[in-house]
C-alpha atoms as a PDB file:
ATOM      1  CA  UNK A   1     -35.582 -29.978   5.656  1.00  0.00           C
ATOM      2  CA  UNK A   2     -32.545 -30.610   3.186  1.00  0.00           C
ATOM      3  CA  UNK A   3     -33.362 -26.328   2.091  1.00  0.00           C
ATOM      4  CA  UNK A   4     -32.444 -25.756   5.989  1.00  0.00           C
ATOM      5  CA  UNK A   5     -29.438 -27.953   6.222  1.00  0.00           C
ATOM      6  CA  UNK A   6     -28.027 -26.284   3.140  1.00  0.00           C
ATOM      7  CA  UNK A   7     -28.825 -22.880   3.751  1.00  0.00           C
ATOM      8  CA  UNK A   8     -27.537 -23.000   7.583  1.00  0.00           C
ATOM      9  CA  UNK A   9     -23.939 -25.079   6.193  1.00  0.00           C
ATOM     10  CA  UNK A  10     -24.123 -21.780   4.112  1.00  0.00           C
ATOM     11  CA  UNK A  11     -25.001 -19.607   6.796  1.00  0.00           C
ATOM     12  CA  UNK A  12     -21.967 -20.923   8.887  1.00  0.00           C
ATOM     13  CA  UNK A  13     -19.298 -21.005   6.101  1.00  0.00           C
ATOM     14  CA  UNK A  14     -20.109 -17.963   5.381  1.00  0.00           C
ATOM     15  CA  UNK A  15     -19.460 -16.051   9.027  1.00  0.00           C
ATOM     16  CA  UNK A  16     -16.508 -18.151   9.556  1.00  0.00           C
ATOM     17  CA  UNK A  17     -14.541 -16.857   6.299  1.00  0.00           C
ATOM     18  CA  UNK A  18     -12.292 -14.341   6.619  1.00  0.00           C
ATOM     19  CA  UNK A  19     -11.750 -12.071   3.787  1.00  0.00           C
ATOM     20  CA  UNK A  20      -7.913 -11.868   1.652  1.00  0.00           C
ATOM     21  CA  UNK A  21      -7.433  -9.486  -1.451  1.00  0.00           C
ATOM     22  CA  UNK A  22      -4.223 -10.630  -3.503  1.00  0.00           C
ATOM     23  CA  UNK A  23      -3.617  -8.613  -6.341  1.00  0.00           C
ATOM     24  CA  UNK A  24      -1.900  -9.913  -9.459  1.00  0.00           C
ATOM     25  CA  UNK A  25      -1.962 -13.538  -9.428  1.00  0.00           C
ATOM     26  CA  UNK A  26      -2.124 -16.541  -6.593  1.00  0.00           C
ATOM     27  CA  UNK A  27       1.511 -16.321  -6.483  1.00  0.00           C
ATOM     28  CA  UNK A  28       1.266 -14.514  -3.235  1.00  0.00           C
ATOM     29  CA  UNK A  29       4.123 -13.509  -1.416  1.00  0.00           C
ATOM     30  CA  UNK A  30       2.917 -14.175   2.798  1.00  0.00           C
ATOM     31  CA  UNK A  31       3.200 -17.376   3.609  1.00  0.00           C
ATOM     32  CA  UNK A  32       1.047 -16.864   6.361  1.00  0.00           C
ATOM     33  CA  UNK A  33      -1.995 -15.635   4.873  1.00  0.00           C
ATOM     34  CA  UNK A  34      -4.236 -15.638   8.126  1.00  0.00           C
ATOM     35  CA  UNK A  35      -2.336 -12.517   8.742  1.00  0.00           C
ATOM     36  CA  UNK A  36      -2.423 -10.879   5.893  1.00  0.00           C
ATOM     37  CA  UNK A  37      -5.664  -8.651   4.811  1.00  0.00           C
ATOM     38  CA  UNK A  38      -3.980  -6.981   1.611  1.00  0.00           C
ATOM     39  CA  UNK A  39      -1.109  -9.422  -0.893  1.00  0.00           C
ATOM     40  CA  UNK A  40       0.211  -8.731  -4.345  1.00  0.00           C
ATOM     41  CA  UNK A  41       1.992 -11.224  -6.271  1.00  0.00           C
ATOM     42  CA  UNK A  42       5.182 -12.636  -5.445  1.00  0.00           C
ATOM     43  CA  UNK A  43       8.499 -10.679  -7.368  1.00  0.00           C
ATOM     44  CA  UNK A  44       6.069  -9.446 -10.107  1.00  0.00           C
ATOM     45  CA  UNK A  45       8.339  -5.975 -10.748  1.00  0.00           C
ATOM     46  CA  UNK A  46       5.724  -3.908 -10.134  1.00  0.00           C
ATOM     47  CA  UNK A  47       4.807  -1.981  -6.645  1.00  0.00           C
ATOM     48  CA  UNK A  48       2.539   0.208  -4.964  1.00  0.00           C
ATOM     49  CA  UNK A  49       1.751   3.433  -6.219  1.00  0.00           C
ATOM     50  CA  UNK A  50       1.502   6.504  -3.726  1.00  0.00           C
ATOM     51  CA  UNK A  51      -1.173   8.953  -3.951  1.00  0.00           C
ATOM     52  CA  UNK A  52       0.108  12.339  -5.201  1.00  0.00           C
ATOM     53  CA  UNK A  53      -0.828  15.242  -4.033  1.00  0.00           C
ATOM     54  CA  UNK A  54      -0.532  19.208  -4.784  1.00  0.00           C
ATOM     55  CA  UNK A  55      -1.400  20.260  -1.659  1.00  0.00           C
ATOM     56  CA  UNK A  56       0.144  18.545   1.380  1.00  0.00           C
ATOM     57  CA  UNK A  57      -3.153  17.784   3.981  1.00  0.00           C
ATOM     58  CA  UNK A  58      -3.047  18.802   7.507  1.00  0.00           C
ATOM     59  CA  UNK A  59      -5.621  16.707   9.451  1.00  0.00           C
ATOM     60  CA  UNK A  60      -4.897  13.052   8.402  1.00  0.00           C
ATOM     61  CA  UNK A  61      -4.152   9.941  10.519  1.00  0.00           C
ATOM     62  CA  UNK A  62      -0.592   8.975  11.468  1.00  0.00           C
ATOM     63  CA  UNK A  63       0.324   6.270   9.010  1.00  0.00           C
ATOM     64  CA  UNK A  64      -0.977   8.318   6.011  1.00  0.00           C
ATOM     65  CA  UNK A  65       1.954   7.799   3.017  1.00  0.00           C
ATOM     66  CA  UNK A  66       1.950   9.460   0.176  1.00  0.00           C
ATOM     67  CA  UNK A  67       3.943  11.817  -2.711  1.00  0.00           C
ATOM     68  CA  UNK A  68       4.350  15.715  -1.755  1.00  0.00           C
ATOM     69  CA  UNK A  69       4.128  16.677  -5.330  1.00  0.00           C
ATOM     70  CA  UNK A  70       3.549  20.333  -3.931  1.00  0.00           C
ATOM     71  CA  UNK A  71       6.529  21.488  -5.932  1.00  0.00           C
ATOM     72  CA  UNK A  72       6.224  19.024  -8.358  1.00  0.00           C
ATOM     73  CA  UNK A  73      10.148  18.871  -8.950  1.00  0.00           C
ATOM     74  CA  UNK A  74      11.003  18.337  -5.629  1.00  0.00           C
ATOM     75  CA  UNK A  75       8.236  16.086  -5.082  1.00  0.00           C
ATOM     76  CA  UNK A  76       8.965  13.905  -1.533  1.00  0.00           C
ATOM     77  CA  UNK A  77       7.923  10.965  -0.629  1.00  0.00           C
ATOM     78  CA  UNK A  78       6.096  11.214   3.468  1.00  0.00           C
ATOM     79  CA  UNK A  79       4.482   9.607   6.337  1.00  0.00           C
ATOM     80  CA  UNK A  80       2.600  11.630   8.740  1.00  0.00           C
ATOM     81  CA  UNK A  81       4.489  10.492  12.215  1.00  0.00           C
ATOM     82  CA  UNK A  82       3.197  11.998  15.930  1.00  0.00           C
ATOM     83  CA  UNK A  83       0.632  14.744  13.962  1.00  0.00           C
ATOM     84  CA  UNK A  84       4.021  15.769  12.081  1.00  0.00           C
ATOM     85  CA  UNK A  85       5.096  14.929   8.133  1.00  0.00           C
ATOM     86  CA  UNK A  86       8.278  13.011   7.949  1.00  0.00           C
ATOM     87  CA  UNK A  87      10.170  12.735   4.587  1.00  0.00           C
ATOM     88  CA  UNK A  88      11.694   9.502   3.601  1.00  0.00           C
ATOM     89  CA  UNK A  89      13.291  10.670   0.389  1.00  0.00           C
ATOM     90  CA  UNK A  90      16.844  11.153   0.654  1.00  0.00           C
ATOM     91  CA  UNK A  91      16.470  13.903  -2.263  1.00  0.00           C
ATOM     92  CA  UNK A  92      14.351  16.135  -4.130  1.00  0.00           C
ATOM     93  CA  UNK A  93      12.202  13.512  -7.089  1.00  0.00           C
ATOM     94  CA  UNK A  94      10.584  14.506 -10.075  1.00  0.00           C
ATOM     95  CA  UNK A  95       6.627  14.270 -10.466  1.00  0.00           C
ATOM     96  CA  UNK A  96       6.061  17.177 -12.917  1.00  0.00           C
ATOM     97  CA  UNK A  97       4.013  14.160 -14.994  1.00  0.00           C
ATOM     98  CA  UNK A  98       0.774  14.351 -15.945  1.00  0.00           C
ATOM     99  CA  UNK A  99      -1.245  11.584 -14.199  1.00  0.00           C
ATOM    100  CA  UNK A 100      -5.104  11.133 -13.662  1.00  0.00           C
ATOM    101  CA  UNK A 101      -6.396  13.754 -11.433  1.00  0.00           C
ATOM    102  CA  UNK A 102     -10.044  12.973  -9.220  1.00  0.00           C
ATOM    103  CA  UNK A 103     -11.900  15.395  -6.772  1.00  0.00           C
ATOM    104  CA  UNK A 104     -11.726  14.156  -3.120  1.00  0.00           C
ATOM    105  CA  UNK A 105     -14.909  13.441  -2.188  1.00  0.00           C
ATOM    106  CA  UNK A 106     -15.467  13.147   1.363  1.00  0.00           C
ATOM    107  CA  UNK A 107     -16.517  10.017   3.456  1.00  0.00           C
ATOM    108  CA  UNK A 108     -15.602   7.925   0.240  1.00  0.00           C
ATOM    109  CA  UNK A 109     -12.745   5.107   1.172  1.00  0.00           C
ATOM    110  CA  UNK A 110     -12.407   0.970   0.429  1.00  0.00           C
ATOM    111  CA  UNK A 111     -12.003  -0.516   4.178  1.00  0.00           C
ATOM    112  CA  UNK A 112     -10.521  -4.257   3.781  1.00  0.00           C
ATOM    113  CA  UNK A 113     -10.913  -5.983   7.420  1.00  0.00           C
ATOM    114  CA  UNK A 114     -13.473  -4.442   9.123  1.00  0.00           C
ATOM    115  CA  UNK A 115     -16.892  -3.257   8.063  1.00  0.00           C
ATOM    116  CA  UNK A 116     -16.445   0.421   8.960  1.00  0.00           C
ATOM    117  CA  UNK A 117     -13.209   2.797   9.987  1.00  0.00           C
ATOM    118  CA  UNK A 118     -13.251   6.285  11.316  1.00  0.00           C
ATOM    119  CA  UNK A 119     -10.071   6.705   9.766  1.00  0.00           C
ATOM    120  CA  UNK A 120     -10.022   8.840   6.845  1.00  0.00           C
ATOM    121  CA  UNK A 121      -8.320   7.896   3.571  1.00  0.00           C
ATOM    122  CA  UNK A 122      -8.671   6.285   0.122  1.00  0.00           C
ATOM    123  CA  UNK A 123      -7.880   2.546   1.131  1.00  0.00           C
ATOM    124  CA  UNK A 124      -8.023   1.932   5.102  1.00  0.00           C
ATOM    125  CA  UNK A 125      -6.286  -1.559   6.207  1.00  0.00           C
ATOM    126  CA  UNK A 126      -8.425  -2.221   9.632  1.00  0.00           C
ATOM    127  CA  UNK A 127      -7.049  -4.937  11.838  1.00  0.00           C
ATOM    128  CA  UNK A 128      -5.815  -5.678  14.922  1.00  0.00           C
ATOM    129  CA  UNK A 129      -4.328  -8.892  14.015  1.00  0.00           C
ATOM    130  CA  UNK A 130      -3.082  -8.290  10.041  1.00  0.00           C
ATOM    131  CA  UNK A 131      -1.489  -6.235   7.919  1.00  0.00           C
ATOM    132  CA  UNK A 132      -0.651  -5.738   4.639  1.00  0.00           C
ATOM    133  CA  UNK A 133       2.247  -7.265   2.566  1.00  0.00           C
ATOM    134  CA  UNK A 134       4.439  -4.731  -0.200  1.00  0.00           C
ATOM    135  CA  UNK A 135       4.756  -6.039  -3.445  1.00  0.00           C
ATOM    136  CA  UNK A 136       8.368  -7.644  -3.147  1.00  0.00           C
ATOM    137  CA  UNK A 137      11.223  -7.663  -6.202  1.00  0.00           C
ATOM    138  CA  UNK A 138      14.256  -8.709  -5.642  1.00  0.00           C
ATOM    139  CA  UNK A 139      15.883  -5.884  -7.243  1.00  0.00           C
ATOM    140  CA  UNK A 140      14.015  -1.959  -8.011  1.00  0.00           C
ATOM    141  CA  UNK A 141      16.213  -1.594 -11.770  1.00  0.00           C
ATOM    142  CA  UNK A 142      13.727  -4.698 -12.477  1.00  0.00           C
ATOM    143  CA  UNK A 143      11.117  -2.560 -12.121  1.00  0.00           C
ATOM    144  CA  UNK A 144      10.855  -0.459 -15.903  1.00  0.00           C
ATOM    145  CA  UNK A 145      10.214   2.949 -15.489  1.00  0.00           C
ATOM    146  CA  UNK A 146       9.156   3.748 -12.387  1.00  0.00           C
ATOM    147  CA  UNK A 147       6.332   5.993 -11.822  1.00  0.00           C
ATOM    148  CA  UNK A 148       6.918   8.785  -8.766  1.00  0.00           C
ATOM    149  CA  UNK A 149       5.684   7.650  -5.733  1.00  0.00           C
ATOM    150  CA  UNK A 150       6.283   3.803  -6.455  1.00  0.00           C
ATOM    151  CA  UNK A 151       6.928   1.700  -2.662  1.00  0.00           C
ATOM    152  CA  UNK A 152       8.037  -1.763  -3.281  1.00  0.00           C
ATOM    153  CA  UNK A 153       9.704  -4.224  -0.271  1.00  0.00           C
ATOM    154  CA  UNK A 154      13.255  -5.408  -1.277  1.00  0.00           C
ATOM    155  CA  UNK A 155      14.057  -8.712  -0.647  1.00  0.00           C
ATOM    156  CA  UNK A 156      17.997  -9.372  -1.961  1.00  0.00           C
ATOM    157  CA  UNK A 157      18.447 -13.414  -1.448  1.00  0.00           C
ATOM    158  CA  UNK A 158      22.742 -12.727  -2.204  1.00  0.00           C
ATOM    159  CA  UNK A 159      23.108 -11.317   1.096  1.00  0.00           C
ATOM    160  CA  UNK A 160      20.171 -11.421   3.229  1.00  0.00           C
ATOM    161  CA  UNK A 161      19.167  -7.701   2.749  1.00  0.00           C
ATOM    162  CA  UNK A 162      15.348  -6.412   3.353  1.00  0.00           C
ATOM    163  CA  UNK A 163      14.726  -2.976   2.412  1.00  0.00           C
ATOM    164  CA  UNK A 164      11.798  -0.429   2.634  1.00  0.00           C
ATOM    165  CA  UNK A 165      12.345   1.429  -1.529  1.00  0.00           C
ATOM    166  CA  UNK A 166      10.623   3.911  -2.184  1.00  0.00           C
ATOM    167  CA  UNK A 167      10.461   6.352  -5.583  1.00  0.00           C
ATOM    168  CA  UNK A 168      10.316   9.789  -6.016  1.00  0.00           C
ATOM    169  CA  UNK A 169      10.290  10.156  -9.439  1.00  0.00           C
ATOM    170  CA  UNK A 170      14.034  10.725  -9.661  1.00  0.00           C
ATOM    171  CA  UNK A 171      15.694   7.998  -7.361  1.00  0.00           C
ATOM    172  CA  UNK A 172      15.061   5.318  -5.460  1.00  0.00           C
ATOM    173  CA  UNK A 173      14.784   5.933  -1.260  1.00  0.00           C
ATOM    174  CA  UNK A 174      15.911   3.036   0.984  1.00  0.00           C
ATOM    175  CA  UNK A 175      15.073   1.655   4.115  1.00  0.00           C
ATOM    176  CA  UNK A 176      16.433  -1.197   6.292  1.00  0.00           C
ATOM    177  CA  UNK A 177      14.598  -2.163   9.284  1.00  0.00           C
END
């Protein structure tokens, strides 16, 4: 009887948890974590690094972000927006260096939140509810050498400033809400 007991608290911890992925250490930055599916540790000077690619995709989901390294010297940082690309560099970047190259294979992704997505990409966020949290800095010249296609979230405590940064290789893009 004390096997049953055990294995059903199990049973019922278990289906109650709901899943969190911080990456770098607890020191997350949400205070809220109950909405937050992905974290990354609080003013670590490091962010998130865009996936590059040579040849810019057509059918992808609104939301997709990435580097347009098509020319790789004026590589572009993009969101697809309304079936459209939208460029959020405010010039042309530099990404002419050589980084790790993988064949796509298809129907491979990571999905944190939800079992399964139709959406098609390397690392689907699926929730209703949460979302994911940038890596924050308080400044992007802490950040050393900043690979193209770095997105970090700004958060300036001197004068209250929150900004989108994003980096093509060459300089820094920013974006206030």
């Amino acid at each position: 009887m004390k096997k049953y007991i055990t294995l059903f608290v199990i049973a019922l911890v278990y289906t109650n948890t709901s899943a969190q992925v911080i990456l770098g250490d607890q020191t997350k930055a949400s205070t809220n974590t109950t909405a937050v599916l992905l974290d990354f540790e609080k003013d670590a000077a490091r962010g998130l690094l865009l996936p590059t690619v040579s040849v810019l995709p057509t059918t992808v989901e609104d939301g997709t972000i990435l580097l347009d390294a098509v020319s790789g010297t004026a590589a572009r940082v993009k969101v697809r927006k309304n079936g459209a690309w939208f460029d959020l560099s405010t010039e042309d970047g530099n990404a002419t260096l050589t980084r790790p190259t993988a064949t796509d294979k298809t129907g491979t992704k990571a999905v944190i939140g939800a079992e399964t997505s139709s959406a098609d990409g390397v690392l689907v966020l699926e929730s209703t509810t949460k979302a994911m949290v940038l890596p924050t800095v308080t400044n992007t010249d802490l950040i050393i050498n900043p690979s193209p296609g770095m997105m970090v979230y700004v958060r300036n405590t001197t004068n209250d400033k929150y900004l989108l940064a994003l980096f093509n290789g060459t300089t820094w893009a920013y974006w206030a809400p």
